[in-house]
PDB file of N, CA and C in Angstrom:
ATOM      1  N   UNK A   1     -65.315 -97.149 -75.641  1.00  0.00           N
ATOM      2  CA  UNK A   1     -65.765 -96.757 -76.937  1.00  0.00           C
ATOM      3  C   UNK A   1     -65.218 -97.768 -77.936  1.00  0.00           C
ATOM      4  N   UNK A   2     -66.087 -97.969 -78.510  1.00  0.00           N
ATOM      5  CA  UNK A   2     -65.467 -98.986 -79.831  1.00  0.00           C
ATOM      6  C   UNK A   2     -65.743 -98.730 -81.418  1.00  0.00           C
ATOM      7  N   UNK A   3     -65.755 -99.134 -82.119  1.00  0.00           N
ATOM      8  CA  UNK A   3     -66.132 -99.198 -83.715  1.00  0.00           C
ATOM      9  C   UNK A   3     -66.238-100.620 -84.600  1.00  0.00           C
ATOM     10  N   UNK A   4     -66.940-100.520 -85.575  1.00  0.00           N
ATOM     11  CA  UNK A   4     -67.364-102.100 -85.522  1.00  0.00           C
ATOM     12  C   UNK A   4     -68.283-101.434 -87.352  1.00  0.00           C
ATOM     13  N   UNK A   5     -67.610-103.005 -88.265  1.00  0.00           N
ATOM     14  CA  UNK A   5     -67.841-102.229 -89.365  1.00  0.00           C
ATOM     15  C   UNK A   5     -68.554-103.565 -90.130  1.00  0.00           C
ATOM     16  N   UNK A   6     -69.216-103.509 -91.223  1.00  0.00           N
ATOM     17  CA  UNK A   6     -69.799-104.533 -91.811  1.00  0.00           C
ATOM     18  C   UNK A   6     -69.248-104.642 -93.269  1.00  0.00           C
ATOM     19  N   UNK A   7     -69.081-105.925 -93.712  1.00  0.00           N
ATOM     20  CA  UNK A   7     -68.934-106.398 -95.017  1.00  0.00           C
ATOM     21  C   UNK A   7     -69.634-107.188 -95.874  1.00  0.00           C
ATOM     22  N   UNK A   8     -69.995-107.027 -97.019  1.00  0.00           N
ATOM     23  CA  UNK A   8     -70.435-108.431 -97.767  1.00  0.00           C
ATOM     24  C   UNK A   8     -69.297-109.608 -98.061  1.00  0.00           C
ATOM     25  N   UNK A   9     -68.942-109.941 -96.984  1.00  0.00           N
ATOM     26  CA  UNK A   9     -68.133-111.653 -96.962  1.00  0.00           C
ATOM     27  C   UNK A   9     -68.985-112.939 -96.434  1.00  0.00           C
ATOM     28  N   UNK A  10     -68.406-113.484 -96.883  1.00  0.00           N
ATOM     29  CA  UNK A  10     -68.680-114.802 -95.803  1.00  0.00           C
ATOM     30  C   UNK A  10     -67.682-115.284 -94.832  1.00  0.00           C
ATOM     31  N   UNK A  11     -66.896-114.749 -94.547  1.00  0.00           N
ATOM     32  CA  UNK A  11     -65.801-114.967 -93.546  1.00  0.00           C
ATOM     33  C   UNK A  11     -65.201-114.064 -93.438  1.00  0.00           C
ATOM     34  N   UNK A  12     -64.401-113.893 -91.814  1.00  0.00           N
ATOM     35  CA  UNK A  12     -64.137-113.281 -91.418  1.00  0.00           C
ATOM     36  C   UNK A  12     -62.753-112.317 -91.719  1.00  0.00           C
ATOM     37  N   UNK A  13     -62.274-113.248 -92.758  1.00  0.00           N
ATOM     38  CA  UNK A  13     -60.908-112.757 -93.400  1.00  0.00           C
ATOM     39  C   UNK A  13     -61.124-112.554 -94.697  1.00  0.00           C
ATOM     40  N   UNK A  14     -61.574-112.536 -95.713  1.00  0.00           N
ATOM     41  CA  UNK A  14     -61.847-112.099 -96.934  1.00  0.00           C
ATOM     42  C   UNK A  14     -62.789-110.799 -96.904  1.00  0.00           C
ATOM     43  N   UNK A  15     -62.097-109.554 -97.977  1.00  0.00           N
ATOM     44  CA  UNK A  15     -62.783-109.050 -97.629  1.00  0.00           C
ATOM     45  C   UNK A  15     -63.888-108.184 -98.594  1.00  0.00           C
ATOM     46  N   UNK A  16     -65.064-107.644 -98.608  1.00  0.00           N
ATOM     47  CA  UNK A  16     -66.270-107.527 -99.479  1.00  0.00           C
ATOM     48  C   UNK A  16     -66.627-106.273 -99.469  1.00  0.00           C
ATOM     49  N   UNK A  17     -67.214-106.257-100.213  1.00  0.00           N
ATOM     50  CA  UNK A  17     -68.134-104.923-100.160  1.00  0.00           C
ATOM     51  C   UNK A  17     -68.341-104.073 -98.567  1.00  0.00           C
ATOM     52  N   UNK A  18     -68.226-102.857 -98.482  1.00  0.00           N
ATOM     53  CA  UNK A  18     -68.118-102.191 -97.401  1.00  0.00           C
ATOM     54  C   UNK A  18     -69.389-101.820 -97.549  1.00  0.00           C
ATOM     55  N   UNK A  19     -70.345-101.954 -96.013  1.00  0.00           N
ATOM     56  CA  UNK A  19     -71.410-101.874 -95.829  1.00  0.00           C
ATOM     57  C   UNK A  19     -71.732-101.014 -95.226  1.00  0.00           C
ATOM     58  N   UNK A  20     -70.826-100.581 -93.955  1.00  0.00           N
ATOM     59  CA  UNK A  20     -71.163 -99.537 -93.052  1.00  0.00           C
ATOM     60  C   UNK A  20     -70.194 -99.487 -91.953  1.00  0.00           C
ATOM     61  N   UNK A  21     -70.185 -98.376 -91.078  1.00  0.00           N
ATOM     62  CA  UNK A  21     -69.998 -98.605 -89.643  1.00  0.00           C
ATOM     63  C   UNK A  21     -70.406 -98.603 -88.899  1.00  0.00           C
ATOM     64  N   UNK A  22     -70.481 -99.030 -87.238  1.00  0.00           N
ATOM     65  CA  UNK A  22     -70.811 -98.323 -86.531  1.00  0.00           C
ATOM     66  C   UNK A  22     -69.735 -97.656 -85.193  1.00  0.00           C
ATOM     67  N   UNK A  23     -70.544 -96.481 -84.204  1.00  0.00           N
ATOM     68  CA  UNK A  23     -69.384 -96.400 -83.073  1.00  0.00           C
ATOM     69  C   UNK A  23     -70.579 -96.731 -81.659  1.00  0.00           C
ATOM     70  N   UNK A  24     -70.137 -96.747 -80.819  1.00  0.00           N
ATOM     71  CA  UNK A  24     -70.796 -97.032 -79.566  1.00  0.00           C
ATOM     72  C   UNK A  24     -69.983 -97.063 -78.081  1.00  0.00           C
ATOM     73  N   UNK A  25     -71.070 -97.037 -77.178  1.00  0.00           N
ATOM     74  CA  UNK A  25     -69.982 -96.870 -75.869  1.00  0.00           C
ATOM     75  C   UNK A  25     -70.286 -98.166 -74.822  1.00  0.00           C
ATOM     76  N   UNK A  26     -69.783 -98.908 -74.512  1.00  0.00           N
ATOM     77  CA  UNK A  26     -69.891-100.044 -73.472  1.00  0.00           C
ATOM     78  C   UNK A  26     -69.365 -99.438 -71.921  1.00  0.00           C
ATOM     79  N   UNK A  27     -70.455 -99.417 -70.972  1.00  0.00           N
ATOM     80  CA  UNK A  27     -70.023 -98.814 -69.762  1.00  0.00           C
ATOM     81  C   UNK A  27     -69.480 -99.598 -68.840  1.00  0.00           C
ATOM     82  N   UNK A  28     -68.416 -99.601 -68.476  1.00  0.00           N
ATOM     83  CA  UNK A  28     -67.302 -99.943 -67.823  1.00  0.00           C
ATOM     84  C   UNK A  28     -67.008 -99.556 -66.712  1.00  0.00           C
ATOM     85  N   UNK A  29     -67.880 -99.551 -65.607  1.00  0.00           N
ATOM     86  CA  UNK A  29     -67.594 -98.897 -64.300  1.00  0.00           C
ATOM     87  C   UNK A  29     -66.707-100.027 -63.330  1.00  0.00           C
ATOM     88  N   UNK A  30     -65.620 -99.606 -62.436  1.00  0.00           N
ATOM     89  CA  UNK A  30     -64.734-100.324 -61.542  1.00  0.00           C
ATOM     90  C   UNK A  30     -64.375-101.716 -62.494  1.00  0.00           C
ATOM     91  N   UNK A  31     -64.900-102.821 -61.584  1.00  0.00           N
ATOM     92  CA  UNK A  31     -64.895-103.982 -62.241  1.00  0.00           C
ATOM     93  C   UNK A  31     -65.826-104.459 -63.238  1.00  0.00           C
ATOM     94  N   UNK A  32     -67.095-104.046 -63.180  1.00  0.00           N
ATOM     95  CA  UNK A  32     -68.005-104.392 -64.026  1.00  0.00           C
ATOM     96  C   UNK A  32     -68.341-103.590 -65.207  1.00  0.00           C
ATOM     97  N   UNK A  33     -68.371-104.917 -66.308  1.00  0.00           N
ATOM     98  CA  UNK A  33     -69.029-104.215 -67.384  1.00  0.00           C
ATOM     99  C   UNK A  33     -70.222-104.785 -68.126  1.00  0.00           C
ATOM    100  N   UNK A  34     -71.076-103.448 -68.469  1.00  0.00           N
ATOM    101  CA  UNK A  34     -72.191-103.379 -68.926  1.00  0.00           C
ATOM    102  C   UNK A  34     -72.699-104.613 -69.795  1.00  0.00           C
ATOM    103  N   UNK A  35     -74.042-104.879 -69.639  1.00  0.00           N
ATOM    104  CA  UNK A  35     -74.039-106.181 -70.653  1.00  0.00           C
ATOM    105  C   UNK A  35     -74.737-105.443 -71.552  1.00  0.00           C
ATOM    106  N   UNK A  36     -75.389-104.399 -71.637  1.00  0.00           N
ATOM    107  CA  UNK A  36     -75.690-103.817 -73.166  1.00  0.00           C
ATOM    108  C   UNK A  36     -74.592-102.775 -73.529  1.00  0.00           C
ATOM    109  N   UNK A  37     -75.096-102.418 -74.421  1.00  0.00           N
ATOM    110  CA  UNK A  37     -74.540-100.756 -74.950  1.00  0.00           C
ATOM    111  C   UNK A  37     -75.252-100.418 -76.101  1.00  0.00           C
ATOM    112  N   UNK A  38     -74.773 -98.904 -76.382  1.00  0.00           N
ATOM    113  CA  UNK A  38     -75.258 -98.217 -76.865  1.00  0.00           C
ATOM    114  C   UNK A  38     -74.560 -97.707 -78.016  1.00  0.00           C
ATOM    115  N   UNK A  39     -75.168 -97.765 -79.435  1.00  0.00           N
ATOM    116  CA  UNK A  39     -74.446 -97.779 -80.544  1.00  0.00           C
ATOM    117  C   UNK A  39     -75.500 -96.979 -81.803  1.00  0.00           C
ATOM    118  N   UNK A  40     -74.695 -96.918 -82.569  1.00  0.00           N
ATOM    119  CA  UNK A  40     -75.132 -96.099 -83.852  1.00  0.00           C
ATOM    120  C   UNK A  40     -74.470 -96.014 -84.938  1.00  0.00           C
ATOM    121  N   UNK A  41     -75.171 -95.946 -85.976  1.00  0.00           N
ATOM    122  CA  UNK A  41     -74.497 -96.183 -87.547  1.00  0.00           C
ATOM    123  C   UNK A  41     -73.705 -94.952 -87.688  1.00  0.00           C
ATOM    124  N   UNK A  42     -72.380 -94.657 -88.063  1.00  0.00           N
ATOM    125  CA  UNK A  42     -71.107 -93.562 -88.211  1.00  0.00           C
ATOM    126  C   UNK A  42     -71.981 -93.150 -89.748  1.00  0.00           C
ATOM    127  N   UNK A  43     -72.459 -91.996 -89.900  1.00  0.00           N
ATOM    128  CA  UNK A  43     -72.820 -91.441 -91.795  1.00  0.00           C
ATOM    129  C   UNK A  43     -71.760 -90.975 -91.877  1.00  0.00           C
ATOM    130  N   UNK A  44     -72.070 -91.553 -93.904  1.00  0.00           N
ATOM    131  CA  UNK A  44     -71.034 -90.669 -94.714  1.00  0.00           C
ATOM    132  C   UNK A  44     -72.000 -90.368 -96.320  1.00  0.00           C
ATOM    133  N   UNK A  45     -72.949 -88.962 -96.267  1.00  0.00           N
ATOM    134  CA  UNK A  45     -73.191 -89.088 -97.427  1.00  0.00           C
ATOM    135  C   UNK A  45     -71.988 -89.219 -98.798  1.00  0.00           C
ATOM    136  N   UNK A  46     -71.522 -89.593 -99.044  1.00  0.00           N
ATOM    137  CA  UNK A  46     -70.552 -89.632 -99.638  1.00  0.00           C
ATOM    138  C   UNK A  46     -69.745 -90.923-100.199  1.00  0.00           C
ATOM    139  N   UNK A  47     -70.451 -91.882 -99.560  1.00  0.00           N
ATOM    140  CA  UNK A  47     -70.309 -93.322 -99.639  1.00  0.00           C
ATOM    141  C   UNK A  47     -70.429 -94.264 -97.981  1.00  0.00           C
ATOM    142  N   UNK A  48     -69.684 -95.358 -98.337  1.00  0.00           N
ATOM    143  CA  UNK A  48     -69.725 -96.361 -97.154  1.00  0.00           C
ATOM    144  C   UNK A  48     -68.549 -96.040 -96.731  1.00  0.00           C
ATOM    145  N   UNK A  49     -68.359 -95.997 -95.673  1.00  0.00           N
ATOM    146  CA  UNK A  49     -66.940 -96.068 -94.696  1.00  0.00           C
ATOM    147  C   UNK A  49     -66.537 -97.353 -93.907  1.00  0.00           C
ATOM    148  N   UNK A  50     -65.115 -97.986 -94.123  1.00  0.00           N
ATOM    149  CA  UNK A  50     -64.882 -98.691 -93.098  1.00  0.00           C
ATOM    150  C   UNK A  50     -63.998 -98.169 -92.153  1.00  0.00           C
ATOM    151  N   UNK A  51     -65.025 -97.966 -90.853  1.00  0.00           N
ATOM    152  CA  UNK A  51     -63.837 -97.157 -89.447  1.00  0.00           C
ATOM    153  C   UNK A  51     -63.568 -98.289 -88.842  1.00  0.00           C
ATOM    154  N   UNK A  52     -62.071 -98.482 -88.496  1.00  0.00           N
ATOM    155  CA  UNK A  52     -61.195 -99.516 -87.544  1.00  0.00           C
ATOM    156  C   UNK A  52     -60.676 -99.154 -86.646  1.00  0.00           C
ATOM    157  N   UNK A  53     -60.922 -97.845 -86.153  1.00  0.00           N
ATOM    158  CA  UNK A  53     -60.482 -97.654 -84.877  1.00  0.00           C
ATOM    159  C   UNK A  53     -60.605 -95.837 -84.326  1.00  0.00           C
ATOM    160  N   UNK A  54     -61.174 -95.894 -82.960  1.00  0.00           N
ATOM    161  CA  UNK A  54     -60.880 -94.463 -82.540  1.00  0.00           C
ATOM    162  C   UNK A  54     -60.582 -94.335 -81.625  1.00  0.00           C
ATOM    163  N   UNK A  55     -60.022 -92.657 -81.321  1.00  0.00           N
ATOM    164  CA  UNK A  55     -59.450 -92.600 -80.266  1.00  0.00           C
ATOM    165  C   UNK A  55     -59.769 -91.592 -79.688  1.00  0.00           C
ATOM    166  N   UNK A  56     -60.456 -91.329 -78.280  1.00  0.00           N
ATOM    167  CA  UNK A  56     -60.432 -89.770 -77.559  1.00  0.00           C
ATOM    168  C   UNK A  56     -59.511 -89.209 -77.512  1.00  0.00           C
ATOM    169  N   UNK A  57     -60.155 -87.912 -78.153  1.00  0.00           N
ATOM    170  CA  UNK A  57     -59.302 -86.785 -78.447  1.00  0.00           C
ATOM    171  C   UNK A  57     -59.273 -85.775 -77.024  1.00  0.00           C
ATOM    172  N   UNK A  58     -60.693 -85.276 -76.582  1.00  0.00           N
ATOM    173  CA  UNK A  58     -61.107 -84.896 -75.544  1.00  0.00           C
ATOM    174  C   UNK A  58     -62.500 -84.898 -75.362  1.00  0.00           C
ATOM    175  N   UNK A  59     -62.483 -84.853 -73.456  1.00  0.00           N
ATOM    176  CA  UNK A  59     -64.275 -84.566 -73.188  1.00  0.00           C
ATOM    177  C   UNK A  59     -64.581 -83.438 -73.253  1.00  0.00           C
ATOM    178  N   UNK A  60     -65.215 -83.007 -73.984  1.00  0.00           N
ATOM    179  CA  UNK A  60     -65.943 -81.466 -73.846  1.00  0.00           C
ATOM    180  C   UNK A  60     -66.851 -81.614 -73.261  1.00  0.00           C
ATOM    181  N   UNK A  61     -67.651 -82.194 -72.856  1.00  0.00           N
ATOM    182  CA  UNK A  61     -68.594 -82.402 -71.879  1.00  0.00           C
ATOM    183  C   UNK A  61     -69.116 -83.819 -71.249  1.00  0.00           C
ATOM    184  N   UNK A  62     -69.879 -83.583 -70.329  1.00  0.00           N
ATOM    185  CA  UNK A  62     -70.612 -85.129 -69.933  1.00  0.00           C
ATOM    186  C   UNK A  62     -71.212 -85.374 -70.863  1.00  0.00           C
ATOM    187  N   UNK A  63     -71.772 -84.953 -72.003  1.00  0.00           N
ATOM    188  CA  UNK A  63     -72.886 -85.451 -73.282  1.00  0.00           C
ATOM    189  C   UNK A  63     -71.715 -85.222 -74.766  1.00  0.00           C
ATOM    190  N   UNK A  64     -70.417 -85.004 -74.598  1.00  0.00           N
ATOM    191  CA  UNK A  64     -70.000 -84.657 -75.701  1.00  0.00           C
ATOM    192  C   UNK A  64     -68.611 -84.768 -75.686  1.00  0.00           C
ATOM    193  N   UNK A  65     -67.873 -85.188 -76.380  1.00  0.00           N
ATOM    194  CA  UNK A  65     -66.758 -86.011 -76.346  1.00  0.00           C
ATOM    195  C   UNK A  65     -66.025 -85.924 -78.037  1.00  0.00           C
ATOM    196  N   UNK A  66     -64.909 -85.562 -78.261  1.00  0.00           N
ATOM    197  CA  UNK A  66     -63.932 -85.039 -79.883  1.00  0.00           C
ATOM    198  C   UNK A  66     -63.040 -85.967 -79.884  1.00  0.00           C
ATOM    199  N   UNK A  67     -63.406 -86.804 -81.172  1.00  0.00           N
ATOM    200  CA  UNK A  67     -62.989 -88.456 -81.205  1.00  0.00           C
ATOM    201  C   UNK A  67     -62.335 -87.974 -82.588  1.00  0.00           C
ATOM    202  N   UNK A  68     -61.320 -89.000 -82.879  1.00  0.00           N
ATOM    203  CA  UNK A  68     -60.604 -89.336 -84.112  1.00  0.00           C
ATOM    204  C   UNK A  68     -60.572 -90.594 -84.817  1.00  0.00           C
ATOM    205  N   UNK A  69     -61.274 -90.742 -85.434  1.00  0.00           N
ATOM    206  CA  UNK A  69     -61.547 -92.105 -86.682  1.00  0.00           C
ATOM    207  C   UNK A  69     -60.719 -92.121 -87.532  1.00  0.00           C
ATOM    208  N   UNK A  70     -60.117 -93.688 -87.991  1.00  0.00           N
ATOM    209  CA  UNK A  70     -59.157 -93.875 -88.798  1.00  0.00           C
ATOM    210  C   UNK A  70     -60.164 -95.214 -89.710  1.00  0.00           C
ATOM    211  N   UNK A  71     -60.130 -94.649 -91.155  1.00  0.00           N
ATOM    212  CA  UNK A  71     -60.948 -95.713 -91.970  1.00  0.00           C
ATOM    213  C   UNK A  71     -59.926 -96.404 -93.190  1.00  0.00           C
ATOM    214  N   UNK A  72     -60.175 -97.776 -93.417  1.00  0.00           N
ATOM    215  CA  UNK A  72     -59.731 -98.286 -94.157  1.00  0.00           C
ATOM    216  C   UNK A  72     -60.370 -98.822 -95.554  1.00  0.00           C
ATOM    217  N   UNK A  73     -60.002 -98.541 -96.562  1.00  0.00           N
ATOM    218  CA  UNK A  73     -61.195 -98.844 -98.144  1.00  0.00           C
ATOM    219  C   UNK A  73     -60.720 -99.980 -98.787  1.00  0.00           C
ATOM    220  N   UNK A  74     -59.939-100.759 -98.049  1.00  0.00           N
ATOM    221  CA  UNK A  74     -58.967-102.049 -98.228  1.00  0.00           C
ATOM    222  C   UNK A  74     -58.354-102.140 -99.635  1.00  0.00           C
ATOM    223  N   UNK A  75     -58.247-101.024-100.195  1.00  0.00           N
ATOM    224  CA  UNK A  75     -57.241-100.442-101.151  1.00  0.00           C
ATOM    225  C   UNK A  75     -56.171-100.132-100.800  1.00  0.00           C
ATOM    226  N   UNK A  76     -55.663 -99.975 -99.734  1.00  0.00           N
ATOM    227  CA  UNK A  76     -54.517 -98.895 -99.012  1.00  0.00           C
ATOM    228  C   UNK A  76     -54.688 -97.859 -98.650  1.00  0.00           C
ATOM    229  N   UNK A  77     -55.769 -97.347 -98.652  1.00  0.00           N
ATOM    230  CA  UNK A  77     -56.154 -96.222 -98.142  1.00  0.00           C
ATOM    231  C   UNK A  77     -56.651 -95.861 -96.491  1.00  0.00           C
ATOM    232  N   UNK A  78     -56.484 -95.076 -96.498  1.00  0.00           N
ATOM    233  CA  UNK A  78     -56.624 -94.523 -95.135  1.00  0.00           C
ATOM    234  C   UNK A  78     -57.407 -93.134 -95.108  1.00  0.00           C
ATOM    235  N   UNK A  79     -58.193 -92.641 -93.961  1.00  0.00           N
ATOM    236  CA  UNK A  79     -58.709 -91.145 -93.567  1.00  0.00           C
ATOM    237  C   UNK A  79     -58.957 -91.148 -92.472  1.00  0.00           C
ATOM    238  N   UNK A  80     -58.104 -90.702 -92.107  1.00  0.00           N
ATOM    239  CA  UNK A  80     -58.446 -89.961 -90.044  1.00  0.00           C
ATOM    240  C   UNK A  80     -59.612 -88.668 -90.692  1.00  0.00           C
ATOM    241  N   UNK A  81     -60.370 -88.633 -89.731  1.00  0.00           N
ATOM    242  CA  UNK A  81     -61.717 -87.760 -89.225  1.00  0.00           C
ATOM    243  C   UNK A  81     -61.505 -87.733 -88.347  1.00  0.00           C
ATOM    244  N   UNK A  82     -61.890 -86.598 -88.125  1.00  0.00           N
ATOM    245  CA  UNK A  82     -62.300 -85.446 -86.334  1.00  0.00           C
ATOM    246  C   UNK A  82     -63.641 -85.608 -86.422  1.00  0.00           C
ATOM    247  N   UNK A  83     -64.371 -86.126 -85.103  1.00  0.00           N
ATOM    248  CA  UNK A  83     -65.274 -85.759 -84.930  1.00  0.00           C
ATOM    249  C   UNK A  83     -66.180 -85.632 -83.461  1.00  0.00           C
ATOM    250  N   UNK A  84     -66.913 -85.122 -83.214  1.00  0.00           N
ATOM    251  CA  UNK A  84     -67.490 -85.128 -82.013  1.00  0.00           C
ATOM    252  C   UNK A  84     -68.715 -85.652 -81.989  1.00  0.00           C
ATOM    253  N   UNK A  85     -68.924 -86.768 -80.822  1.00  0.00           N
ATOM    254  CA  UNK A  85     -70.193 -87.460 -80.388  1.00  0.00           C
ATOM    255  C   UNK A  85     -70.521 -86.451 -79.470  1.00  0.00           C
ATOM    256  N   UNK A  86     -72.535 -86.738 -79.514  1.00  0.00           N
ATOM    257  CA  UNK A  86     -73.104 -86.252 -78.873  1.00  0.00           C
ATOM    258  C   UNK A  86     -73.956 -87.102 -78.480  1.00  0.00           C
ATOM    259  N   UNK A  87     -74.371 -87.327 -77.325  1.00  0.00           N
ATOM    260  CA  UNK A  87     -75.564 -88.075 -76.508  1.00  0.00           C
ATOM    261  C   UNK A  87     -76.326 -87.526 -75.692  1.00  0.00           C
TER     262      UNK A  87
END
């Protein structure tokens, strides 16, 4: 599982306008891993979010999984979210 967020910069270290996120899952079986995956934009009516990282919380199911997001507004701010994916 990963997270992956967009900015209005031009480089990779300055940082811009917060555009969005996304989360997604890269399948990772034994040794091999997937050359696609599967991803989706994280909503927030409420504005743009930048998420930098999550972590399984637990599987509640084969289609459903209670993740914890930690976002950064490159103010100093921070917000962990609970939330659960569904596929």
């Amino acid at each position: 599982m990963f997270t992956a967020s967009v900015e209005d910069t031009d480089n990779a270290y300055n940082d811009g306008d917060i555009l969005g996120s996304f989360i997604g899952i890269i399948d990772i079986s034994g040794k091999n891993i997937s050359e696609s995956f599967d991803f989706c934009q994280i909503p927030n009516d409420s504005g743009t979010l930048k998420v930098e990282s999550v972590c399984i919380e637990k599987e509640i199911s084969n289609t459903k999984t209670a993740v914890i997001l930690i976002t950064d507004d490159d103010k100093g701010n921070s917000v962990l979210l609970k939330s659960v994916l569904t596929w």
